[in-house]
Structures are given as C-alpha cells and as structure tokens.
C-alpha atoms as a PDB file:
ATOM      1  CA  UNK A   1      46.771   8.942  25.975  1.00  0.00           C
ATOM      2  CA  UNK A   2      45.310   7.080  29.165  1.00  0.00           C
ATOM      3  CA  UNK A   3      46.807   4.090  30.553  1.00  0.00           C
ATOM      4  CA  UNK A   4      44.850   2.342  32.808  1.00  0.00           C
ATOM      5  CA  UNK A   5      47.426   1.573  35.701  1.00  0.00           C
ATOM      6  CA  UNK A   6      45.782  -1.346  38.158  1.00  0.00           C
ATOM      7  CA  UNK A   7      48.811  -2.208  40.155  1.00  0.00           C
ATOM      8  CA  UNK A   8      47.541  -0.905  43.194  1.00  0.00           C
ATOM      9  CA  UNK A   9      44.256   0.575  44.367  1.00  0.00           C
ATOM     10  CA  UNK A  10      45.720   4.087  44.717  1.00  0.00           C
ATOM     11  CA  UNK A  11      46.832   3.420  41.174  1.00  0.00           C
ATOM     12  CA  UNK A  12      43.604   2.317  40.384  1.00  0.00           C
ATOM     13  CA  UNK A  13      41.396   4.812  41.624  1.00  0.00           C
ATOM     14  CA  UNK A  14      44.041   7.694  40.242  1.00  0.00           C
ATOM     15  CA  UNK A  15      43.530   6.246  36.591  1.00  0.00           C
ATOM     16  CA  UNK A  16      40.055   5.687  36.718  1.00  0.00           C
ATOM     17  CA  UNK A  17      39.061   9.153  38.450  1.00  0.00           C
ATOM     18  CA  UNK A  18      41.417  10.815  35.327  1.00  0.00           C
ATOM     19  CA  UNK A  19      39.246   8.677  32.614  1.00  0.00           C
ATOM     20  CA  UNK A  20      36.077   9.253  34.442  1.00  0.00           C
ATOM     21  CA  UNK A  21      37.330  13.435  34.599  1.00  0.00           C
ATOM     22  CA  UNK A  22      36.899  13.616  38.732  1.00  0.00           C
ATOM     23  CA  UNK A  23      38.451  13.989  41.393  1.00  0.00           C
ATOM     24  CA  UNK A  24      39.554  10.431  42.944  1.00  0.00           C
ATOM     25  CA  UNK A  25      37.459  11.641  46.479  1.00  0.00           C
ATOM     26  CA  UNK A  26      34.587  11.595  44.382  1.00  0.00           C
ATOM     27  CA  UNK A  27      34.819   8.225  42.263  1.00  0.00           C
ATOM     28  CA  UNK A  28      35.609   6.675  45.758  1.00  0.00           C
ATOM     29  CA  UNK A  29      32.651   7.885  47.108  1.00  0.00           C
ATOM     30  CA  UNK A  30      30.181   6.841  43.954  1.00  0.00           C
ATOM     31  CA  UNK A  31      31.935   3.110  44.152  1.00  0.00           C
ATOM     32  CA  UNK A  32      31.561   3.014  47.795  1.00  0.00           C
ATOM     33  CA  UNK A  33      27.937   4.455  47.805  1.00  0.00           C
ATOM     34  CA  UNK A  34      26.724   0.458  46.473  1.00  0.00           C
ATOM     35  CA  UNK A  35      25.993  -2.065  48.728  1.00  0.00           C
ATOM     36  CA  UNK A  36      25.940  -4.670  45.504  1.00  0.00           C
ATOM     37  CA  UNK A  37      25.335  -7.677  48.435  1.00  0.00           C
ATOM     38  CA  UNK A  38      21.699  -5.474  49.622  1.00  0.00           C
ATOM     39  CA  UNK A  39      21.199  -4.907  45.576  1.00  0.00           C
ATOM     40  CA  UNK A  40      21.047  -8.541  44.470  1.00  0.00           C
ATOM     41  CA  UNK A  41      19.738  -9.524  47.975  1.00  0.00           C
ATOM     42  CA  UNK A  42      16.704  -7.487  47.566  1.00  0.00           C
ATOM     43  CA  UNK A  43      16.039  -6.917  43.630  1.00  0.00           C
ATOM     44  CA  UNK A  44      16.206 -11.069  42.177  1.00  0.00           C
ATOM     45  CA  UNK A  45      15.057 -10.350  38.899  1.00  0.00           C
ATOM     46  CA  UNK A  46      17.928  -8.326  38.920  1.00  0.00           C
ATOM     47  CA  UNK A  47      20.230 -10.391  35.588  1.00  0.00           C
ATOM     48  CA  UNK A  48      23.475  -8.717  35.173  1.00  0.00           C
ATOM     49  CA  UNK A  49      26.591  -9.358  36.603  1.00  0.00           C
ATOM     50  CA  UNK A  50      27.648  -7.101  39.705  1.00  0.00           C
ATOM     51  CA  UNK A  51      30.738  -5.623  37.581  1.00  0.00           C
ATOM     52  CA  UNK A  52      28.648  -4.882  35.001  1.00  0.00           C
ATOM     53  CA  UNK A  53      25.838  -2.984  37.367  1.00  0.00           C
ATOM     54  CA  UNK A  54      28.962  -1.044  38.729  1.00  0.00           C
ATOM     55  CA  UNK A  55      30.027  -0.381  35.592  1.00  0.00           C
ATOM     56  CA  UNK A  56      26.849   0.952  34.369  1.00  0.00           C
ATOM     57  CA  UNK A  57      26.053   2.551  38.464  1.00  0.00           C
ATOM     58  CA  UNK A  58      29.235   4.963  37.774  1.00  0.00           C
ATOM     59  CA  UNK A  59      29.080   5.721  34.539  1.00  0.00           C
ATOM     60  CA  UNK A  60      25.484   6.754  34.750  1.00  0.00           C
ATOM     61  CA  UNK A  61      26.237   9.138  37.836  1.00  0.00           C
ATOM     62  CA  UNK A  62      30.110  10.076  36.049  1.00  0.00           C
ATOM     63  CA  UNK A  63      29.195   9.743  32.580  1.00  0.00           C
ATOM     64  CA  UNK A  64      31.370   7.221  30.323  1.00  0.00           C
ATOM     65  CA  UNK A  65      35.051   6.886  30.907  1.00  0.00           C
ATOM     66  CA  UNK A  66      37.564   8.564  27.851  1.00  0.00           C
ATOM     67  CA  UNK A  67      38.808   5.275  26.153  1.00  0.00           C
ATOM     68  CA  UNK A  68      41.890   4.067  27.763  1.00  0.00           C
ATOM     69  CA  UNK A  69      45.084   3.145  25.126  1.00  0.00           C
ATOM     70  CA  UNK A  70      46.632   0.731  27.427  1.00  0.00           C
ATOM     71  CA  UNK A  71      46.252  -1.416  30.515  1.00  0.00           C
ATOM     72  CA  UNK A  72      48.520  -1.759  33.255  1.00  0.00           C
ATOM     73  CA  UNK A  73      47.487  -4.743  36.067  1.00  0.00           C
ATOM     74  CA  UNK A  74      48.713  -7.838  38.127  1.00  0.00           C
ATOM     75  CA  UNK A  75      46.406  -9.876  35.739  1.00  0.00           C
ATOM     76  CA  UNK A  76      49.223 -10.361  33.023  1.00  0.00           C
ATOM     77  CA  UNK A  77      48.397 -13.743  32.973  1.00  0.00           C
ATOM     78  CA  UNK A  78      44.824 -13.078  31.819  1.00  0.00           C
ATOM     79  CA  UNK A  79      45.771 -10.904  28.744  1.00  0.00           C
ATOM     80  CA  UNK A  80      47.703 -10.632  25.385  1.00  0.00           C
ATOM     81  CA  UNK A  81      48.964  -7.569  23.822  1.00  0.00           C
ATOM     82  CA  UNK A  82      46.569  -5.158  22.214  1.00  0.00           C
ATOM     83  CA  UNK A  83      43.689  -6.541  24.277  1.00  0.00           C
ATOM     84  CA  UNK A  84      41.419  -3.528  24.232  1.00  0.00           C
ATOM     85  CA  UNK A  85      39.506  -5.167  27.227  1.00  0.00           C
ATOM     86  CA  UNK A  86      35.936  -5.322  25.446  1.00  0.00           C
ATOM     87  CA  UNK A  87      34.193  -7.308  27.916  1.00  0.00           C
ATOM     88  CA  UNK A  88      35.812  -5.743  30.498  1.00  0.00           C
ATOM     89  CA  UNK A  89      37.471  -7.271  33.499  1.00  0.00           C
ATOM     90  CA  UNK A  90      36.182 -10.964  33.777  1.00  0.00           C
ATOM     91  CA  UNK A  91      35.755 -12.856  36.903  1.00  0.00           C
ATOM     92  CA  UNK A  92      38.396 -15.375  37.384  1.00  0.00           C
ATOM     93  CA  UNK A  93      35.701 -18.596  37.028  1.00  0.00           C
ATOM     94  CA  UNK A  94      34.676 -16.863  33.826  1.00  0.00           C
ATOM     95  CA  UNK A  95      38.443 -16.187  32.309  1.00  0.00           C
ATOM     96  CA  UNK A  96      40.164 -19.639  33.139  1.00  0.00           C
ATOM     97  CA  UNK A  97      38.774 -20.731  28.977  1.00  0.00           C
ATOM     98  CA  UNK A  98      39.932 -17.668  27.824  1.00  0.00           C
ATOM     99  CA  UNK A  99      43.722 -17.664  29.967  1.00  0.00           C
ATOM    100  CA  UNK A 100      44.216 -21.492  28.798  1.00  0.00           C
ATOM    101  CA  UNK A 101      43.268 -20.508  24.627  1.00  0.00           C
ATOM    102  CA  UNK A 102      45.765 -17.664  25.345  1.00  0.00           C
ATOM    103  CA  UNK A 103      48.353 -19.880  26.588  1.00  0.00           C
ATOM    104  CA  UNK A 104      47.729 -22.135  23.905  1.00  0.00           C
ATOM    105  CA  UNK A 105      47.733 -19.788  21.329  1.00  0.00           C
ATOM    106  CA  UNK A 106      51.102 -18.586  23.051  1.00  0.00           C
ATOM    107  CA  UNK A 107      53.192 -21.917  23.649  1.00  0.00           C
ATOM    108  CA  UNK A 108      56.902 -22.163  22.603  1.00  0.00           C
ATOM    109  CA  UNK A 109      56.558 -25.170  21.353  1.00  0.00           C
ATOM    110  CA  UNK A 110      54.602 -28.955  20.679  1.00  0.00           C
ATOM    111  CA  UNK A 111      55.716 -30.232  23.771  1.00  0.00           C
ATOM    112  CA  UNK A 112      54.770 -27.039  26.126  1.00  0.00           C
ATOM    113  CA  UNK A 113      51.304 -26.809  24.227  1.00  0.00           C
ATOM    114  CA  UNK A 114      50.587 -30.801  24.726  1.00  0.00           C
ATOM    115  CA  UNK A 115      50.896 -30.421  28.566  1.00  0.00           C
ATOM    116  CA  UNK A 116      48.613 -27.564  28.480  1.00  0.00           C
ATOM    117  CA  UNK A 117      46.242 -29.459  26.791  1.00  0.00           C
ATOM    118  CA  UNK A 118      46.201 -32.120  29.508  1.00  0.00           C
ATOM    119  CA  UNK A 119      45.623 -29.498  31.563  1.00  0.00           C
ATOM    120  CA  UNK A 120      42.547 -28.081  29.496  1.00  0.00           C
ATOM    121  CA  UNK A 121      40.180 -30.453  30.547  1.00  0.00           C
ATOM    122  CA  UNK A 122      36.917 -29.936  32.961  1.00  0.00           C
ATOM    123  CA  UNK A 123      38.991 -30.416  36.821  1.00  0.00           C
ATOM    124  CA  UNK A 124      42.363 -30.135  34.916  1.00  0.00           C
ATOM    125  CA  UNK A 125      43.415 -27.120  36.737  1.00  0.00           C
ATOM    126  CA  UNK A 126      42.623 -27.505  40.053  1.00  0.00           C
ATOM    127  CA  UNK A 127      40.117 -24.524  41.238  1.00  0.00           C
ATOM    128  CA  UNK A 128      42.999 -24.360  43.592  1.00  0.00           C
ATOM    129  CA  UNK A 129      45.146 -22.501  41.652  1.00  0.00           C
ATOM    130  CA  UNK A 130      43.084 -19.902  40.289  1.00  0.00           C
ATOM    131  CA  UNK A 131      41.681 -19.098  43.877  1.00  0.00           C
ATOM    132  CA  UNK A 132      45.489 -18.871  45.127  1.00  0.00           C
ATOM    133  CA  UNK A 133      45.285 -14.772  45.465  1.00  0.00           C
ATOM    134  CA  UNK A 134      41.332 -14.979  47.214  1.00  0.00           C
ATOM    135  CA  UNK A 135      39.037 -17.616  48.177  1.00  0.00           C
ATOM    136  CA  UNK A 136      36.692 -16.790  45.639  1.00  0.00           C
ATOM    137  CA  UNK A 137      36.653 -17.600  42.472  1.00  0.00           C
ATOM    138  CA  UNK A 138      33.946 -15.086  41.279  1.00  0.00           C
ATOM    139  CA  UNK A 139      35.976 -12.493  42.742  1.00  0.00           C
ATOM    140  CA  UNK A 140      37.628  -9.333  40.463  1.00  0.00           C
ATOM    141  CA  UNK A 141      38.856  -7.761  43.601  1.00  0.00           C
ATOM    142  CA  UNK A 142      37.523  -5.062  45.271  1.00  0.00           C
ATOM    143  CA  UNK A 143      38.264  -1.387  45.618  1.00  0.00           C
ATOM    144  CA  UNK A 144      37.950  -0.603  49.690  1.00  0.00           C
ATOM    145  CA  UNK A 145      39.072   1.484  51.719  1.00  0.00           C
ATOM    146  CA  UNK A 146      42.353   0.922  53.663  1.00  0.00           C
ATOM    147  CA  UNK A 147      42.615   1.083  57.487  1.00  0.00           C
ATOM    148  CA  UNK A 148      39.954  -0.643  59.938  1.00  0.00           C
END
C-alpha cells in the first residue's frame, strides 16, 4: 500500500520516487530538468496547466505512478477523508470553492455554517489569507533543491 507522504520535500520526493519505481536522484533530476517559466514563455498555444504538463513531463519519461491508497500533506485544510485526489493537487486560487463546500459540508452546526456562508461570497475571504504560506496564489509549491 503507498501513502503519499507530502510533509516535507524529502518526504515528498521519497514517496513519489517509490510510486514512480526510481531512485529519488533520478525523479529529482527529471522534475528539475523543466524550465516550465522558458516552456510557457516560448510555446503560447501551449493550454494546460503547468502541474498538469509536469505531471504528464514525468510520467511520460517514468511511466505512470502505482496508485497511491492514502495522502499525507500540510494541505489538510484542502481535503476530506477518502479523497482519492482525482484532479490532482489544485492551485490554491482554484481550491478556495472547493475548501469553503468542504467546510460547509463539514460545519458543527447552523450557527458555524451561517458565518461561513458570509464568508462564501466573491472578496469574502480576503486573498490574504489563502496567500498567508506564499505570495502567490497560483502557487502548489515547488520541489527545489535545498542550499544556495
């Protein structure tokens, strides 16, 4: 059974190389072969989102992942039990709909769920808050490599 384990890059890149059946020197080579910036600068017909070109960039040079039972990641927020993660990992100006229906869905009680409501409104939640761990709110993080 593979768990997906995103807590930390190492994590990250451990869990991903064991789905992907390599060694984690050689996914980390394959992601950090793409310059996705030079890509979309220089190919504009180019439609598909950059997570979904990386997506499709590894698997075609690793072949397709084994299917992963669980998920592990600092997202919590951004997920319910038995979310098998079919759309993959969604940019966080792409998720807030989804996170507030899941809250929603989740709330205690009438008055919790009314305040979320107030807060489910176009410039309800501030794009403050979901930009609070990076300053861009297209961002699903990035996999670099540490030191300078």
């Amino acid at each position: 059974m593979l768990i997906l384990d995103c807590s930390s890059r190492s994590q990250a890149l451990l869990t991903l190389s064991a789905g992907l059946g390599c060694a984690t020197a050689v996914l980390e080579t394959v992601l950090l072969s793409l310059d996705l910036d030079y890509i979309y600068e220089t190919n504009h017909p180019m439609m598909v989102a950059p997570n979904q070109y990386l997506r499709e960039y590894v698997c075609a040079v690793l072949g397709e992942a084994a299917p992963f039972a669980r998920a592990l990641w600092f997202h919590g927020t951004r997920t319910v039990a038995g979310n098998t993660f079919p759309s993959g990992l969604l940019a966080l100006n792409h998720s807030e709909s989804l996170a507030m229906k899941m809250l929603l869905d989740q709330a205690p009680n009438d008055i919790v769920r009314q305040h979320l409501q107030e807060w489910d409104v176009p410039g309800g939640v501030p794009d403050e808050m979901f930009q609070l761990r990076t300053g861009d709110k297209n961002a699903l993080g990035t996999l670099r490599p540490s030191g300078p």
